[in-house]
Protein backbone atom coordinates (compact mmCIF):
# COMPACT_ATOMS: atom_id res chain seq x y z
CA UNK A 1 0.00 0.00 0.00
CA UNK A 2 1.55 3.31 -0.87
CA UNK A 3 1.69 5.56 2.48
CA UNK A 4 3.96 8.70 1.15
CA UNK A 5 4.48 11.17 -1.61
CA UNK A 6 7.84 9.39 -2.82
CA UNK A 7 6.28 5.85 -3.69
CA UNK A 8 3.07 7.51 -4.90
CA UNK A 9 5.30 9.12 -7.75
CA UNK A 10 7.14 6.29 -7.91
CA UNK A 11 4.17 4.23 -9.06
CA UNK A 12 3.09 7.79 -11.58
CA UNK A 13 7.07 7.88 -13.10
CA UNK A 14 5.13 4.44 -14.93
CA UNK A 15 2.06 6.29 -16.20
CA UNK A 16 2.53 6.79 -19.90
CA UNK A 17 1.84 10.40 -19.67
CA UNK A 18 5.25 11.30 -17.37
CA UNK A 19 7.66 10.80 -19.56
CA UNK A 20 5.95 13.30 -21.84
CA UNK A 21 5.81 15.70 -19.21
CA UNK A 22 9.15 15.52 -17.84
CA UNK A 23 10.26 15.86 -20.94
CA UNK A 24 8.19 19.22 -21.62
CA UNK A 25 9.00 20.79 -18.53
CA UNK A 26 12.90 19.71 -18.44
CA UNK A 27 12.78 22.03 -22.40
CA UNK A 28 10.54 24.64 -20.92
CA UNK A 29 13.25 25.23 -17.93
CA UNK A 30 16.43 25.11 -20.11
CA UNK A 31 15.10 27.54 -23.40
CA UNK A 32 12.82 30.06 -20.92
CA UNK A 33 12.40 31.87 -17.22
CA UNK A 34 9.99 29.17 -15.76
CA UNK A 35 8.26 29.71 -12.03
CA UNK A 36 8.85 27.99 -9.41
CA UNK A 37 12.22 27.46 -9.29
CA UNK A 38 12.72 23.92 -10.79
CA UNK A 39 13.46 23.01 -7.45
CA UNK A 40 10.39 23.91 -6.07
CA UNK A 41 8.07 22.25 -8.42
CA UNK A 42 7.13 19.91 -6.12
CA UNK A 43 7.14 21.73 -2.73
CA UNK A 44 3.53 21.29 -2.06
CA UNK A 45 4.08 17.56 -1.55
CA UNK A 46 7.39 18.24 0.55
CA UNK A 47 5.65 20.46 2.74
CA UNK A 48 2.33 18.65 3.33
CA UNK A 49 3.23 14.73 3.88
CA UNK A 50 0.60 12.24 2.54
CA UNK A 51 -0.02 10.62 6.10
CA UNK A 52 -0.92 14.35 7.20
CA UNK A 53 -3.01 15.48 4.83
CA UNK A 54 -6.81 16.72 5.97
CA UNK A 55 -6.96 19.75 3.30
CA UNK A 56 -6.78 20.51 -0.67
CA UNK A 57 -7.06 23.78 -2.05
CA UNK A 58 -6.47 23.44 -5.70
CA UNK A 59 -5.46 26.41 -7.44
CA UNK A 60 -4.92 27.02 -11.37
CA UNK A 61 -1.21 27.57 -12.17
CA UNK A 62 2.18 29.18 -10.28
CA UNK A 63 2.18 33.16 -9.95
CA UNK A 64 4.18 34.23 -13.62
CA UNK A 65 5.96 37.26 -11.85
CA UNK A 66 9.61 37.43 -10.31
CA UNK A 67 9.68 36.01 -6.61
CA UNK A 68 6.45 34.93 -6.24
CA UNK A 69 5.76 30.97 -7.21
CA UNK A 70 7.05 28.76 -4.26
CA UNK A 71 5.96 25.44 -5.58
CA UNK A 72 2.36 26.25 -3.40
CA UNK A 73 -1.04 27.25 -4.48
CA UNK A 74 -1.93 30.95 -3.61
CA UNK A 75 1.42 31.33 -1.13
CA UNK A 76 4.62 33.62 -1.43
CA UNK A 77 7.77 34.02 0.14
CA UNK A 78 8.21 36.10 3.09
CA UNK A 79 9.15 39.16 1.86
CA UNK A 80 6.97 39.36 -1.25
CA UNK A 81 3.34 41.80 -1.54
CA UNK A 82 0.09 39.77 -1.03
CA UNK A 83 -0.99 39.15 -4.86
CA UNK A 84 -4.77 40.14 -4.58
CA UNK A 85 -5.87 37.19 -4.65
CA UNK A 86 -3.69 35.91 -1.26
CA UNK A 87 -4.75 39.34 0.38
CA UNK A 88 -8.62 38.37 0.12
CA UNK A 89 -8.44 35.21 1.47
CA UNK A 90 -7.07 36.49 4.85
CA UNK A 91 -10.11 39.19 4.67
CA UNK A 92 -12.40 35.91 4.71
CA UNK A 93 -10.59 34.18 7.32
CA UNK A 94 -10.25 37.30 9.36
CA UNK A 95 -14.61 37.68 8.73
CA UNK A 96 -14.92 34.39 9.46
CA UNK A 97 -13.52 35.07 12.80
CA UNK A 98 -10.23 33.39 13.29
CA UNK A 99 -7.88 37.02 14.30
CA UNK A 100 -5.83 39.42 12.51
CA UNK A 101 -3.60 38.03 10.04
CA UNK A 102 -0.21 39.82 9.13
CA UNK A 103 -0.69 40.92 5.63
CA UNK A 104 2.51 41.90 5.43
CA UNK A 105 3.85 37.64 5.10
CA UNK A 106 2.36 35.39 2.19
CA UNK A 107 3.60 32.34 2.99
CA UNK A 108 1.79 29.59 3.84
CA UNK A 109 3.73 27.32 4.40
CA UNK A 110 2.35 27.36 8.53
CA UNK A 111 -0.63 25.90 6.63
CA UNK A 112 1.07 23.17 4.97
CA UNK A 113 3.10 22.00 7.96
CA UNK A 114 -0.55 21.16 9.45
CA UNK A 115 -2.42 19.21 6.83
CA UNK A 116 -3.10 21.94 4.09
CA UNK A 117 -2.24 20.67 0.30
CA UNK A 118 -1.50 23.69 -1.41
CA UNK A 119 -2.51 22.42 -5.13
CA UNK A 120 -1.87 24.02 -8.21
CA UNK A 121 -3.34 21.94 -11.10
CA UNK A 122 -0.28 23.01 -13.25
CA UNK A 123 2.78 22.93 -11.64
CA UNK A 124 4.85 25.45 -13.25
CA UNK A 125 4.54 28.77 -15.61
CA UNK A 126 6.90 30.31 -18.14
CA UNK A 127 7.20 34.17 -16.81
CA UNK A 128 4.59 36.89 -17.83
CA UNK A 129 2.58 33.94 -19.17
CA UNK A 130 0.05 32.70 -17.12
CA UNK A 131 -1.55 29.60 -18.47
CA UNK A 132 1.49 28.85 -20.84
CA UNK A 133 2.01 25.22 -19.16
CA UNK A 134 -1.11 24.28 -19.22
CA UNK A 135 -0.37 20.89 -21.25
CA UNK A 136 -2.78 17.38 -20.77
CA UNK A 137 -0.01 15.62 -19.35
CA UNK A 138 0.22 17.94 -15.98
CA UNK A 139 -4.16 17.79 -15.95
CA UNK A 140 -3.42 13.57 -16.32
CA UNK A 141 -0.96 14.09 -13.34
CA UNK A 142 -4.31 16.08 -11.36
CA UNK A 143 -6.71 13.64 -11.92
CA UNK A 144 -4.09 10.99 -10.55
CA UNK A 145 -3.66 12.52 -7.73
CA UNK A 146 -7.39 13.75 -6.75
CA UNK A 147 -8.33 9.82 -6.97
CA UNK A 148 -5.37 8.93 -5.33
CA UNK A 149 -6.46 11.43 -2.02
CA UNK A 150 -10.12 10.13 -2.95
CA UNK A 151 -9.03 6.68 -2.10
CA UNK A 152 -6.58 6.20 0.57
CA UNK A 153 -6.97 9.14 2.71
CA UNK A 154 -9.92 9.01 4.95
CA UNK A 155 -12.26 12.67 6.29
CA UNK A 156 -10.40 14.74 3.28
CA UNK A 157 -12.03 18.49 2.65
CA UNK A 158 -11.77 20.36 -1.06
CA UNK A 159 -12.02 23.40 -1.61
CA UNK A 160 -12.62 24.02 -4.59
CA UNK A 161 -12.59 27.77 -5.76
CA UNK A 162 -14.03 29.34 -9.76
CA UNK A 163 -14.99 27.66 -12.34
CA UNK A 164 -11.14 26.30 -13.12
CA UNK A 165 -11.40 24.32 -9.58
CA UNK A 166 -14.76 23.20 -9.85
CA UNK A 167 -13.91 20.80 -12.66
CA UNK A 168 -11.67 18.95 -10.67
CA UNK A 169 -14.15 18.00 -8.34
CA UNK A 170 -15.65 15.12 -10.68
CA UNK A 171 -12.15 13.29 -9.58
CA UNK A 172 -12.39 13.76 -5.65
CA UNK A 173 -15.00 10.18 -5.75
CA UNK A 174 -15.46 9.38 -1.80
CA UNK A 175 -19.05 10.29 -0.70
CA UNK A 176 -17.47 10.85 2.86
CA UNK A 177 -15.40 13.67 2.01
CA UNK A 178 -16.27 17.30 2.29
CA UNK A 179 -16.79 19.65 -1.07
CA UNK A 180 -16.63 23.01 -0.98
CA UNK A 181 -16.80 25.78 -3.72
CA UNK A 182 -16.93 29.09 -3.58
CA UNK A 183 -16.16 31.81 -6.58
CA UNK A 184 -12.41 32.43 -6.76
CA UNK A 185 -10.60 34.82 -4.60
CA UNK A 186 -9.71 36.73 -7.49
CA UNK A 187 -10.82 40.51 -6.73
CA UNK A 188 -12.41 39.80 -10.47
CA UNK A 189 -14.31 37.47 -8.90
CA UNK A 190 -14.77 37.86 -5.42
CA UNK A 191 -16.12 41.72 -6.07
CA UNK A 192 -19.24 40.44 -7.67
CA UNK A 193 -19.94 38.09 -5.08
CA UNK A 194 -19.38 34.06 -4.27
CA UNK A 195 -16.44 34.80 -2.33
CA UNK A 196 -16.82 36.79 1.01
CA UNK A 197 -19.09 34.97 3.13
CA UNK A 198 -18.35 31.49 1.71
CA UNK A 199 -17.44 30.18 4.87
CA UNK A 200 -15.13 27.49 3.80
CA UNK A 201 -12.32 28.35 6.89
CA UNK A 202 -15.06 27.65 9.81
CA UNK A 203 -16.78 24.99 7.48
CA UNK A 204 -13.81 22.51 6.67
CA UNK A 205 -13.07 22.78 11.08
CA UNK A 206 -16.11 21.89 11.69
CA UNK A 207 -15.85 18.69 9.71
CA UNK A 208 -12.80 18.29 10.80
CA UNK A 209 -13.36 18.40 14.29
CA UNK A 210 -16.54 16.10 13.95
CA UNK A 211 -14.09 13.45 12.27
CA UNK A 212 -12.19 13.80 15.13
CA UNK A 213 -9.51 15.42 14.06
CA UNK A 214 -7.01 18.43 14.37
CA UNK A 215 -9.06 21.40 13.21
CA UNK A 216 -6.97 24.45 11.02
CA UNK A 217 -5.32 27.61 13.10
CA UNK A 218 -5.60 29.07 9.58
CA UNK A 219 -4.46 32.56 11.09
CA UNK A 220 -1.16 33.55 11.12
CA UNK A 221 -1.22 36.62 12.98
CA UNK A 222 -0.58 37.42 16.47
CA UNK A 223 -4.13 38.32 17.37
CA UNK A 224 -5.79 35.16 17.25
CA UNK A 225 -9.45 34.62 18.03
């Protein structure tokens, strides 16, 4: 029975599809500026281990700008401006009553380290292009791993945010886990509703905590509440 992250890809390095896509991102990296660093492709599994694992947030594809993509949906390096989309998802866990949180650090990594898989559906981006690896092989590679979670993880929650997200949620199969969706955080989106008031922070503890387990201390400010 496969138990980590190392002998799940193990098993995926003999999916037909990987070879393909190694071999696409390997050319991407060595002919343009590609985010995350190639390093960090894969961060989101280093940072949230298999056994661990309560939450996914699936996102669309890494940030395209300088400094930002850490190999985790939504987060940025300490250091680094909230992208809008980062800054209104601490407005809706601030509303939905959880403290302050320090706007002035995007990483969320403190959300990783306690269950939170920070998703993105395509795992890296050629710079100023958003959307420019958005090849079958990596959405082959999603659909693996949804059904994988779906399968051997038990009292999972998905959030899944905008249209993009939503499709993925045909893969997450166990009736006992908890789907969520919500418009995107997007200001785009969020400003004409969907968004603020979703709920999703005090909704996936709730479950959580009636499965028995560790509920989210999704602030990560000071001020807690």
């Amino acid at each position: 029975m496969i138990t980590t992250w190392e002998q799940f890809f193990e098993e995926i390095h003999r999916r037909p599809y990987w070879k393909a896509l190694a071999h696409k991102v390997n050319a991407a990296y060595a002919t343009s500026t590609c985010y995350p660093p190639k390093n960090l492709i894969f961060n989101a599994f280093h940072q949230c281990p298999l056994d661990k694992t309560t939450v996914v947030i699936i996102g669309q594809d890494p940030y395209p700008n300088p400094g930002q993509a850490m190999g985790m949906s939504f987060s940025v390096p300490p250091g680094v401006t909230l992208p809008p989309s980062l800054r209104n998802i601490y407005k809706e866990i601030e509303d939905e009553g959880f403290g302050m949180m320090n706007y002035s650090d995007g990483d969320l990594t403190y959300l990783a380290e306690q269950g939170v898989l920070l998703l993105n559906a395509y795992l890296s981006v050629e710079q100023g292009k958003p959307g420019s690896h958005r090849w079958s092989e990596y959405e082959s590679l999603m659909q693996d791993i949804l059904r994988f979670l779906s399968e051997v993880r038990p009292n999972l929650v998905f959030l899944f945010w905008g249209s993009f997200a939503k499709k993925y949620a045909v893969f997450a199969t166990n009736p006992k886990h908890l789907k969520l969706f919500a418009n995107h955080p997007s200001p785009l989106s969020a400003n004409h509703g969907g968004w603020f008031g979703c709920g999703h922070f005090v909704a996936t503890n709730d479950y959580l905590k009636e499965a028995g387990l560790s509920p989210v201390d999704w602030c990560n400010g000071l001020i807690k509440l």
